[in-house]
C-alpha atoms as a PDB file:
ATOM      1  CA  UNK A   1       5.560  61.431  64.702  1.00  0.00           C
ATOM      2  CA  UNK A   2       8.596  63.186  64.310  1.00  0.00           C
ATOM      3  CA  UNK A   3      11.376  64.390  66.540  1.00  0.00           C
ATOM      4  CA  UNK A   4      13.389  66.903  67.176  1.00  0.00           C
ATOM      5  CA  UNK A   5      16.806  65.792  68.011  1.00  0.00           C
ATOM      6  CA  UNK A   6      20.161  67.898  68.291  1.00  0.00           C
ATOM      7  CA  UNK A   7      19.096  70.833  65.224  1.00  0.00           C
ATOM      8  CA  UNK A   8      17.189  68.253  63.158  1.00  0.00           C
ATOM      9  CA  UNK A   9      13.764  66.531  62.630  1.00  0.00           C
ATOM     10  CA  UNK A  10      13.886  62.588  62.475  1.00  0.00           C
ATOM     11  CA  UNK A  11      11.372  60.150  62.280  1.00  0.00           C
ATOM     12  CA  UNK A  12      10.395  58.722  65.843  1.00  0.00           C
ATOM     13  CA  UNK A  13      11.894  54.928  64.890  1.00  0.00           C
ATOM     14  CA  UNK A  14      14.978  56.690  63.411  1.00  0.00           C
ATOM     15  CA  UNK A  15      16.058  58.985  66.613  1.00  0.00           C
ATOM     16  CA  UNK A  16      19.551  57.253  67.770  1.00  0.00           C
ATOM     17  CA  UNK A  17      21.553  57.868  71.019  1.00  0.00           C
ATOM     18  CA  UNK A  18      24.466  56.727  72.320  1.00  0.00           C
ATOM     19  CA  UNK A  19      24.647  54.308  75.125  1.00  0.00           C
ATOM     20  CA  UNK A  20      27.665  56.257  76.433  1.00  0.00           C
ATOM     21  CA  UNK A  21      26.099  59.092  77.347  1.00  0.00           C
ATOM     22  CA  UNK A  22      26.203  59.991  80.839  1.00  0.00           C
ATOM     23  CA  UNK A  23      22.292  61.481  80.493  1.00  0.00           C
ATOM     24  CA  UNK A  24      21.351  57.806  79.777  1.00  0.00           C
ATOM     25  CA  UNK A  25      24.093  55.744  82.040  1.00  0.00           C
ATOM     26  CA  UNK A  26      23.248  58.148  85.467  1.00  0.00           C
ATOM     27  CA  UNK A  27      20.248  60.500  84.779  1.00  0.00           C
ATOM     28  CA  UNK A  28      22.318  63.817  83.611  1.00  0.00           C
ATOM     29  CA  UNK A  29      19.614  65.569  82.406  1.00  0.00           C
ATOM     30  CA  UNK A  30      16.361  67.687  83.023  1.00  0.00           C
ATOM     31  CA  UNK A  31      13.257  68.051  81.442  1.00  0.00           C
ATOM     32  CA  UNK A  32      10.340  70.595  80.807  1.00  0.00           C
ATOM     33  CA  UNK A  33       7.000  68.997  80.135  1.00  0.00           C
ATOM     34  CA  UNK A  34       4.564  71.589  78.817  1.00  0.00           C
ATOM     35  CA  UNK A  35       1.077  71.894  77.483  1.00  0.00           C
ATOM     36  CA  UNK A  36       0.603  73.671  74.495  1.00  0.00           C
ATOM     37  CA  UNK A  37      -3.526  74.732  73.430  1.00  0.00           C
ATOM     38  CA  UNK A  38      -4.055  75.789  70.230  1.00  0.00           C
ATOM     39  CA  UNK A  39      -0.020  75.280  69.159  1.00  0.00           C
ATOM     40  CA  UNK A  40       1.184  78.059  71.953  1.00  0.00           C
ATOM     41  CA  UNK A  41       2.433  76.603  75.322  1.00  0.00           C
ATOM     42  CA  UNK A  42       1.418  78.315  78.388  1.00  0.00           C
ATOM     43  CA  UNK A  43       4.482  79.718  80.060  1.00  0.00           C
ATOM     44  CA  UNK A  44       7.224  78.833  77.600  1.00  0.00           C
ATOM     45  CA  UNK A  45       9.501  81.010  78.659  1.00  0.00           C
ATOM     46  CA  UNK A  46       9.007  80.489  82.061  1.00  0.00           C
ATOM     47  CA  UNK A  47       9.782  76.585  81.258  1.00  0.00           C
ATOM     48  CA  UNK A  48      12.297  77.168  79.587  1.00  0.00           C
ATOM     49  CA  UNK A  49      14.039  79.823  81.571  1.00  0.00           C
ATOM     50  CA  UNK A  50      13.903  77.327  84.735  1.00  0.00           C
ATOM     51  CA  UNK A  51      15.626  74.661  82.522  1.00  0.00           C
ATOM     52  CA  UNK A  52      18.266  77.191  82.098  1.00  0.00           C
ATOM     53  CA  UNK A  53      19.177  77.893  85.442  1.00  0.00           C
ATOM     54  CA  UNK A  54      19.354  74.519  86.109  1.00  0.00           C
ATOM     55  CA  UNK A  55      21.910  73.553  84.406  1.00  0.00           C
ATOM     56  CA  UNK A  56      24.781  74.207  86.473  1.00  0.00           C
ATOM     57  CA  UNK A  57      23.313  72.419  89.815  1.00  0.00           C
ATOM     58  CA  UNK A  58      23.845  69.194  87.828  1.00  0.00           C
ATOM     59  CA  UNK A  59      26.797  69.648  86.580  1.00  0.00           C
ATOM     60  CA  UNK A  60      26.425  70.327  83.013  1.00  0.00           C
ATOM     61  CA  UNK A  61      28.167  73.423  81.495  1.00  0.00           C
ATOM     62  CA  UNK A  62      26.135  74.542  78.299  1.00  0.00           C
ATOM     63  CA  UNK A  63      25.951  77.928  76.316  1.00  0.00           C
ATOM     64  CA  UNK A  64      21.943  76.708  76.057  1.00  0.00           C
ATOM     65  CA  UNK A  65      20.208  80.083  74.683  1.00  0.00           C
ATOM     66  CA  UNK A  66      16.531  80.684  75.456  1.00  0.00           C
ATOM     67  CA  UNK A  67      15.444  81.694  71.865  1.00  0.00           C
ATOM     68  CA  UNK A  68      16.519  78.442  70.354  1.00  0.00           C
ATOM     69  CA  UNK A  69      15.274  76.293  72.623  1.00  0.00           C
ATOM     70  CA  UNK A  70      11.972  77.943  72.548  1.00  0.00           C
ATOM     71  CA  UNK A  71      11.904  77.778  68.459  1.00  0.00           C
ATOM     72  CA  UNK A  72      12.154  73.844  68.743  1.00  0.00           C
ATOM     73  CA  UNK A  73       9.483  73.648  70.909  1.00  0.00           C
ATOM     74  CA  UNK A  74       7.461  75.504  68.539  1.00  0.00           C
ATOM     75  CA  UNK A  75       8.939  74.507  65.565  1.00  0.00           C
ATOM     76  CA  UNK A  76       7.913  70.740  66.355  1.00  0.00           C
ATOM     77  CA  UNK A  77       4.433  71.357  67.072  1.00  0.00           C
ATOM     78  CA  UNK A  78       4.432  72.700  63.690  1.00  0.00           C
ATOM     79  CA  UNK A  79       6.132  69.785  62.450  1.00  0.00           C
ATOM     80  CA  UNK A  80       3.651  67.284  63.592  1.00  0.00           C
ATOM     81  CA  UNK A  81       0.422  69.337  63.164  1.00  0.00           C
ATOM     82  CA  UNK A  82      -0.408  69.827  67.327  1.00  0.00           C
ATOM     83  CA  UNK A  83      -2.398  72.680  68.191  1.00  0.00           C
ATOM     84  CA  UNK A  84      -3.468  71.177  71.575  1.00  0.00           C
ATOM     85  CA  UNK A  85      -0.710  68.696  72.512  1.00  0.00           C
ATOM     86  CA  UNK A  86       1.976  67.291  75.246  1.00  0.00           C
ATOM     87  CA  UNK A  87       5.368  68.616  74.470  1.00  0.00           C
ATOM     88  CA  UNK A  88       8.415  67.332  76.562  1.00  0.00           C
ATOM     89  CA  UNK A  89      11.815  69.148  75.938  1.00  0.00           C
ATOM     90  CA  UNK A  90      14.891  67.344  77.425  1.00  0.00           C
ATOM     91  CA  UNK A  91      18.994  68.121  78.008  1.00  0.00           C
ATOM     92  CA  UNK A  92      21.110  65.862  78.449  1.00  0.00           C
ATOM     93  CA  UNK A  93      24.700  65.050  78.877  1.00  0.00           C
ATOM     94  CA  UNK A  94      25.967  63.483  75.929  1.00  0.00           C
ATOM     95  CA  UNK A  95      29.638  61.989  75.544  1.00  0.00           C
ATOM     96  CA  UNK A  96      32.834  64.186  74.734  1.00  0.00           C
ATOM     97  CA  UNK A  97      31.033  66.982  76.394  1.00  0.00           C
ATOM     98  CA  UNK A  98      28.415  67.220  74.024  1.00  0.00           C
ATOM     99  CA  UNK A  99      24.783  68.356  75.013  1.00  0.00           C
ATOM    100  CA  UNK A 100      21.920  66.951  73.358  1.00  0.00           C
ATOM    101  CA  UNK A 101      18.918  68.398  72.983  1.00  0.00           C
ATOM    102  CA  UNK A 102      15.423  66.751  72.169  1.00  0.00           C
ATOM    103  CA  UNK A 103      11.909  67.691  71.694  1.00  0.00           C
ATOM    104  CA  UNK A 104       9.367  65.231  71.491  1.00  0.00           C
ATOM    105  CA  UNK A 105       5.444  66.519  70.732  1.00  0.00           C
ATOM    106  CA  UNK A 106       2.505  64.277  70.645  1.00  0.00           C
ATOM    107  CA  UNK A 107      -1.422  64.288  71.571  1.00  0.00           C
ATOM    108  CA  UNK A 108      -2.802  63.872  75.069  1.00  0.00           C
ATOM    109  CA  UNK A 109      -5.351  62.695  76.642  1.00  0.00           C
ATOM    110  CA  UNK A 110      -5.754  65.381  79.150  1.00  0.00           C
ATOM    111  CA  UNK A 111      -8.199  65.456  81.627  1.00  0.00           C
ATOM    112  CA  UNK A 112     -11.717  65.362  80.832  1.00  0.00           C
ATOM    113  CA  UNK A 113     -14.883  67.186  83.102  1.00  0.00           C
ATOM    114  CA  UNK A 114     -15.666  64.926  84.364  1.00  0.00           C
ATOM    115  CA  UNK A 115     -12.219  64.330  86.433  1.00  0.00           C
ATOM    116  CA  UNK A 116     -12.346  67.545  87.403  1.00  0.00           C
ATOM    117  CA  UNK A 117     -16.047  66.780  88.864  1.00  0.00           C
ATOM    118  CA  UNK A 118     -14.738  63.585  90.406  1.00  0.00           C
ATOM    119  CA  UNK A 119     -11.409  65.181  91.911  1.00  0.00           C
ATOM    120  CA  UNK A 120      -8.108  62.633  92.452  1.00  0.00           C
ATOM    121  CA  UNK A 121      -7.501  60.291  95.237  1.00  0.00           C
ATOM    122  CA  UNK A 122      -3.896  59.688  96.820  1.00  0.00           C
ATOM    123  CA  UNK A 123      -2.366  57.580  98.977  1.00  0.00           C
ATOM    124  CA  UNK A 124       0.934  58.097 101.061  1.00  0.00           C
ATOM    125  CA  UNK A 125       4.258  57.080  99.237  1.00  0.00           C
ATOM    126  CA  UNK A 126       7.247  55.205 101.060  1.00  0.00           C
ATOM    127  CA  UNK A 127       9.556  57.535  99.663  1.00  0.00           C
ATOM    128  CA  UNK A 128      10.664  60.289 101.236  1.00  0.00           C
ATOM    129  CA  UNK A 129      12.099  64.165  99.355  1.00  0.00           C
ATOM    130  CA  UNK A 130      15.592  64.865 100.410  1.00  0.00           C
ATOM    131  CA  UNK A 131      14.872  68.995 100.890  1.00  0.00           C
ATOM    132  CA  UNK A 132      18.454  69.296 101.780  1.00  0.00           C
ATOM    133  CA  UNK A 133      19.320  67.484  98.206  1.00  0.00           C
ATOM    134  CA  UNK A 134      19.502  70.567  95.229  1.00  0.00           C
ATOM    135  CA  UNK A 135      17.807  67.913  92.892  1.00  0.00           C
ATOM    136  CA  UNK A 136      14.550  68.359  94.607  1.00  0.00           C
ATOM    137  CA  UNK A 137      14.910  71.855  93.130  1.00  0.00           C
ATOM    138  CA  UNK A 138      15.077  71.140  89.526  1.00  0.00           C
ATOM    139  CA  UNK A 139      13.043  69.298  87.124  1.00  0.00           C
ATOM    140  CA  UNK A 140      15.758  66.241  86.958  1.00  0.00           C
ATOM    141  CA  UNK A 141      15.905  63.310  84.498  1.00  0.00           C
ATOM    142  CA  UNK A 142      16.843  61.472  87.581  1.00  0.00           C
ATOM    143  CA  UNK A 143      13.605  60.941  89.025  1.00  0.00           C
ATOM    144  CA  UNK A 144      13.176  57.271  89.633  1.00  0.00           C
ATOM    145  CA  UNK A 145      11.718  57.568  93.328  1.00  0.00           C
ATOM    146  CA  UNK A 146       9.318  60.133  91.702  1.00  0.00           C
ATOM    147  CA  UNK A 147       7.948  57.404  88.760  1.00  0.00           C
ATOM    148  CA  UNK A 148       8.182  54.735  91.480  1.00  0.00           C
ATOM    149  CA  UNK A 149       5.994  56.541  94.249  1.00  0.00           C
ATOM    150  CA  UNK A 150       3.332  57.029  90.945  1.00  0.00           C
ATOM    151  CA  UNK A 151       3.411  53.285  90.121  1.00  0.00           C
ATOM    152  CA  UNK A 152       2.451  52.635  93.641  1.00  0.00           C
ATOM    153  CA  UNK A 153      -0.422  54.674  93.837  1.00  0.00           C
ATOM    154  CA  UNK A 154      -1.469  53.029  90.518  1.00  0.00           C
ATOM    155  CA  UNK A 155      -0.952  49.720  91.980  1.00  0.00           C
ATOM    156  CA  UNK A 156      -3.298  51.019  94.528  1.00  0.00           C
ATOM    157  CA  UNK A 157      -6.017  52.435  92.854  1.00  0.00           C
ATOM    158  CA  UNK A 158      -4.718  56.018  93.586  1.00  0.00           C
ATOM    159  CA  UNK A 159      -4.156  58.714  91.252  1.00  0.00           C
ATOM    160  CA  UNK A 160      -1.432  60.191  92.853  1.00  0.00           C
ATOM    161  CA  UNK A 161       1.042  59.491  95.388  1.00  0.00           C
ATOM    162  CA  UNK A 162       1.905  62.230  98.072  1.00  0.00           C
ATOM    163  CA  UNK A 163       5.905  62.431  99.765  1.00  0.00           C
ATOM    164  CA  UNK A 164       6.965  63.385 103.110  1.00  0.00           C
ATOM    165  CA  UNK A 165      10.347  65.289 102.933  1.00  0.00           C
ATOM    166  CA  UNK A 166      13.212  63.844 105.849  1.00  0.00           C
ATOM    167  CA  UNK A 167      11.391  65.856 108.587  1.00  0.00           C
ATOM    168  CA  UNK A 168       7.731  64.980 108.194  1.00  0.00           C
ATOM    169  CA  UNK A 169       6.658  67.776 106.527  1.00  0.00           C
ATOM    170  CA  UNK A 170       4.844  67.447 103.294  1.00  0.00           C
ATOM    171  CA  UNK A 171       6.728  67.979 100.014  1.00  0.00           C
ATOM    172  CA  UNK A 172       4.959  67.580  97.004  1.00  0.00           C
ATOM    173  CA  UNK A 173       2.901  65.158  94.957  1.00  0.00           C
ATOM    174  CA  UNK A 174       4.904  62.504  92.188  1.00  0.00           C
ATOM    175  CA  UNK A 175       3.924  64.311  89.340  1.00  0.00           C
ATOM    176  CA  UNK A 176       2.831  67.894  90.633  1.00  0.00           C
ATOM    177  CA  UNK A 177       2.800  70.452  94.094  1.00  0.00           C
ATOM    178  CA  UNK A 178       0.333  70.169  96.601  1.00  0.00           C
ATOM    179  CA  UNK A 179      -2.520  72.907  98.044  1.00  0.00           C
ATOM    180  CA  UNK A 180      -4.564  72.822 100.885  1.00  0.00           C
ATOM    181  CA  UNK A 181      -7.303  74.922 101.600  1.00  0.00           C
ATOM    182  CA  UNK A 182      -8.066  75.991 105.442  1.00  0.00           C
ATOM    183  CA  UNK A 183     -10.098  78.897 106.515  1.00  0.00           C
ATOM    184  CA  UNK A 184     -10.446  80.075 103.223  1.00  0.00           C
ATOM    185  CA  UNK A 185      -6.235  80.331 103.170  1.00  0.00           C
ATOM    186  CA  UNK A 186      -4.627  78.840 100.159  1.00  0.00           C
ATOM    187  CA  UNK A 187      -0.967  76.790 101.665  1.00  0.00           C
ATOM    188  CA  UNK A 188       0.954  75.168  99.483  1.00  0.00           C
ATOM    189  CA  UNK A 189       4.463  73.799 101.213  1.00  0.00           C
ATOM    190  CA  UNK A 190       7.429  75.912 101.134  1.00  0.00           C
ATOM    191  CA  UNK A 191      10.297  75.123  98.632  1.00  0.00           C
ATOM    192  CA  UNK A 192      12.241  74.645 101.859  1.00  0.00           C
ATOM    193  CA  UNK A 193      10.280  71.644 102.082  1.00  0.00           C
ATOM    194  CA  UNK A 194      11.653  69.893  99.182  1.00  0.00           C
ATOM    195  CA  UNK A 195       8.890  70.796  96.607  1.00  0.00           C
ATOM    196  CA  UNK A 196       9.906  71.839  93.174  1.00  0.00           C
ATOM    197  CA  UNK A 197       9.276  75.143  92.504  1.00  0.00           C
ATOM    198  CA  UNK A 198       6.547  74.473  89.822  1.00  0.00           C
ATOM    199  CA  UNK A 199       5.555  76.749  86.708  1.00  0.00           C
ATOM    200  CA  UNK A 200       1.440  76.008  87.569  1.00  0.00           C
ATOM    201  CA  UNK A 201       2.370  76.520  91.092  1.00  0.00           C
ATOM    202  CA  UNK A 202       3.710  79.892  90.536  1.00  0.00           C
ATOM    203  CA  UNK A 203       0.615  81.048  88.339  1.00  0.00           C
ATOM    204  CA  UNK A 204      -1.575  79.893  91.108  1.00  0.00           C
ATOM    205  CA  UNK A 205      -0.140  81.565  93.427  1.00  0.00           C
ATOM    206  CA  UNK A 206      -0.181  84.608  91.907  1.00  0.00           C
ATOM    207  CA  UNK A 207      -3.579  84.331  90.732  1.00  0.00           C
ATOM    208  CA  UNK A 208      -4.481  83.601  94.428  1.00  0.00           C
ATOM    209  CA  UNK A 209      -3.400  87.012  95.479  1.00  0.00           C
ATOM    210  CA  UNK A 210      -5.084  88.763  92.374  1.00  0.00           C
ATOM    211  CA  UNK A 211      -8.262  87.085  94.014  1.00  0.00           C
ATOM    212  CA  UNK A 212      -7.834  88.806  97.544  1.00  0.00           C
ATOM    213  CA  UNK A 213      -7.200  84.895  98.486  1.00  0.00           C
ATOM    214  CA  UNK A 214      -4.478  84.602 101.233  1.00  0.00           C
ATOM    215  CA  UNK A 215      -1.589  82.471  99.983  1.00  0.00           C
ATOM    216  CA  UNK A 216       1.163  81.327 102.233  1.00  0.00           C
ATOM    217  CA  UNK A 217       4.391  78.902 101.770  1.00  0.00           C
ATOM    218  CA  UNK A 218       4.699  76.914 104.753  1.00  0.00           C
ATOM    219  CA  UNK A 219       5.583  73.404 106.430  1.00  0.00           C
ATOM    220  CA  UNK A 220       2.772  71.512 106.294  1.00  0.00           C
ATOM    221  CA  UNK A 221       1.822  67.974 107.869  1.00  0.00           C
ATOM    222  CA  UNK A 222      -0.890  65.403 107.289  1.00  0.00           C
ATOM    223  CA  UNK A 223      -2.737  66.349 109.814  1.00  0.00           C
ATOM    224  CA  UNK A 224      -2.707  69.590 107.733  1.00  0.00           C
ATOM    225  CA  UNK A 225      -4.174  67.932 104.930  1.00  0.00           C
ATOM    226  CA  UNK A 226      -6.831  65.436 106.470  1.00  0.00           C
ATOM    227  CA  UNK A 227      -7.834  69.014 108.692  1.00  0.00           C
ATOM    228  CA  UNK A 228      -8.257  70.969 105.407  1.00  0.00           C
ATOM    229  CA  UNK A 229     -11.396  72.769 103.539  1.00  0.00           C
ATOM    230  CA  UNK A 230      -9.945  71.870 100.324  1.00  0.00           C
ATOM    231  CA  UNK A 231      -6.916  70.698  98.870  1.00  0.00           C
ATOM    232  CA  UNK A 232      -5.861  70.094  95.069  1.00  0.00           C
ATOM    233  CA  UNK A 233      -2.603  69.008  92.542  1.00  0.00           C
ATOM    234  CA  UNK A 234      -1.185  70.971  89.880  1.00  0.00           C
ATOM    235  CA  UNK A 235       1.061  70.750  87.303  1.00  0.00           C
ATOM    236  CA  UNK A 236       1.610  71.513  83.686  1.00  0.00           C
ATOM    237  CA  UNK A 237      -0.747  68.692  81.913  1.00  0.00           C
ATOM    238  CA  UNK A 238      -3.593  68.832  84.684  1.00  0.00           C
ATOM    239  CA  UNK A 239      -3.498  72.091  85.398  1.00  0.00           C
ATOM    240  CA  UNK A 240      -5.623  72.493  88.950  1.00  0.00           C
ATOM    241  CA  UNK A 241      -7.083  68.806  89.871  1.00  0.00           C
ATOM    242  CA  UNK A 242      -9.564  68.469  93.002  1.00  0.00           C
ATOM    243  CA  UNK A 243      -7.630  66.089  95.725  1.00  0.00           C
ATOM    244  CA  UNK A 244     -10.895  64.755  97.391  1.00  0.00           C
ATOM    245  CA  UNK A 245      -8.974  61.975  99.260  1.00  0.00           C
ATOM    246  CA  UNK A 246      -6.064  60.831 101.356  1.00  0.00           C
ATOM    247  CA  UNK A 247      -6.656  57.021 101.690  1.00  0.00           C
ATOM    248  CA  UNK A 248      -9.195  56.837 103.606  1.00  0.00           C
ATOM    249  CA  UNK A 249      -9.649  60.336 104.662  1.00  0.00           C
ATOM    250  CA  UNK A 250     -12.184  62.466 102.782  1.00  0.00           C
ATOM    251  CA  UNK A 251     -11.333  65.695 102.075  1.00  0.00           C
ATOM    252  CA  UNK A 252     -13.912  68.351 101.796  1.00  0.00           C
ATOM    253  CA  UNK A 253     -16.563  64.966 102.160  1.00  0.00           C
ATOM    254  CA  UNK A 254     -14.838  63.824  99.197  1.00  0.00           C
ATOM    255  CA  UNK A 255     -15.907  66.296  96.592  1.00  0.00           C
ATOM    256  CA  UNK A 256     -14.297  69.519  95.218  1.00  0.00           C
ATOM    257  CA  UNK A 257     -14.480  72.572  96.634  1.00  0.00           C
ATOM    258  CA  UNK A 258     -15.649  76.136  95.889  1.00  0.00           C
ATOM    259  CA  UNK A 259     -11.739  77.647  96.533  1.00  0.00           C
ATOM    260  CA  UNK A 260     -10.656  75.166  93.923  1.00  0.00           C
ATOM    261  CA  UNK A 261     -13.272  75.560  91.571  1.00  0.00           C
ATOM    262  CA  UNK A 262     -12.543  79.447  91.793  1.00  0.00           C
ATOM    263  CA  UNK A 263      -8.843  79.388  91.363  1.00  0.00           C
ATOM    264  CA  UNK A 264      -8.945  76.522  88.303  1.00  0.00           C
ATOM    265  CA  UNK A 265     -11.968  79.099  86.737  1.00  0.00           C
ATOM    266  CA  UNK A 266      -9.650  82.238  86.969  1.00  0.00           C
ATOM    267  CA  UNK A 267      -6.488  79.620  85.498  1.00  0.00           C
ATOM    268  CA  UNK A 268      -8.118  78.949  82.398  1.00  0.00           C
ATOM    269  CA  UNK A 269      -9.550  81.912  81.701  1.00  0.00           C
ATOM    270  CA  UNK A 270      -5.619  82.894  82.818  1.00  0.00           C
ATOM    271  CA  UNK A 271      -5.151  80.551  79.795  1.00  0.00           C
END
């Protein structure tokens, strides 16, 4: 597999960094992980324009243009022969002011039918989203409560983990946002809440309202969630999963729903 790192393509075992750099010593960096299906990625742009804008909230002051950053992405797809593949581009701060860029591409077990038949099941994380913090806004490399909320719901038997923001209010899942389904209403919690404002989040919310479904941002609770019709996850690699349980709270009688089918349906074909 090959990599590309900082304008060049290197062999996986041969990519070098420093130890120096800030991105690895304290996090300074974001990330973009995409989907691409046959070799285009669904909402590149939009990935990579959100990258953009977030440099400056942490700190790192980069003359990062769209057009190049989207011709690695593509370029290393090519590179390694991926038509349907994972693609993860990351910034970071690199020493002397530098910025490093790096695009890593590789095949992915995404999801299979019968997942989407079976739905996920989560379980309540420890950790808490700071929605007064800015990072909670941007797709940070510093995102160690967010890997450690997923290893506990492993650890559990989960798929996912879900976080409470400071207030009580429901923030987002570890890996993805969070939808709820009640009274054939589509909620999903406000950014205000701490959620990150998420490229499949944004598509289904605007495929929601192409569907004469309802869609509103608001603070939600668990007693939201364990009331609801329907509720599902979504992000880049899973695109619109079934959430069919809350410990040991069924949702929907622990199968997907029609909503969810719908909106994952109009997605694809989206897609």
């Amino acid at each position: 597999m090959r990599i590309y790192l900082n304008g060049k393509f290197v062999r996986q075992e041969e990519a070098r960094l420093s130890v120096l750099d800030p991105g690895f010593l304290y996090g300074q960096g974001l990330f973009e992980t995409m989907r691409a299906y046959n070799g285009r990625v669904f909402r590149l742009d939009s990935h990579i324009q959100r990258l953009i804008s977030s440099l400056a909230v942490i700190g790192i002051d980069a003359p990062l243009e769209a057009g190049p950053l989207k011709e690695a992405v593509k370029r290393c797809l090519k590179e390694n022969g991926l038509k349907d593949a994972y693609a993860r581009l990351t910034v970071w701060q690199g020493e002397d002011n530098k910025v490093n860029v790096a695009v890593i591409t590789k095949p992915y077990c995404f999801p299979g039918r019968e997942e989407y038949q079976k739905g996920f099941r989560a379980m309540l994380s420890a950790f808490r989203q700071n929605e007064f913090s800015p990072l909670c806004r941007v797709k940070s490399a510093n995102c160690l409560h967010l890997l450690l909320a997923y290893q506990e719901a492993r650890k559990n038997n989960c798929d996912e983990a879900l976080l409470l923001n400071t207030r009580g209010f429901l923030a987002e899942a570890s890996r993805g946002n969070i939808f709820l389904v009640k009274d054939k209403c589509l909620l999903t919690p406000a950014l205000d809440c701490g959620c990150l404002p998420g490229i499949t989040r944004d598509t289904v919310l605007t495929l929601a309202r192409k569907e004469k479904i309802k869609a509103i941002e608001a603070r939600l609770t668990l007693e939201d969630l364990k009331r609801a019709q329907e509720a599902f996850l979504t992000n880049s690699l899973i695109e619109v999963m079934p959430l069919v349980s809350l410990e040991a709270h069924p949702v929907n009688k622990g199968k997907p729903g029609e909503i969810t089918a719908r909106i994952l349906k109009r997605c694809r074909a989206l897609i």
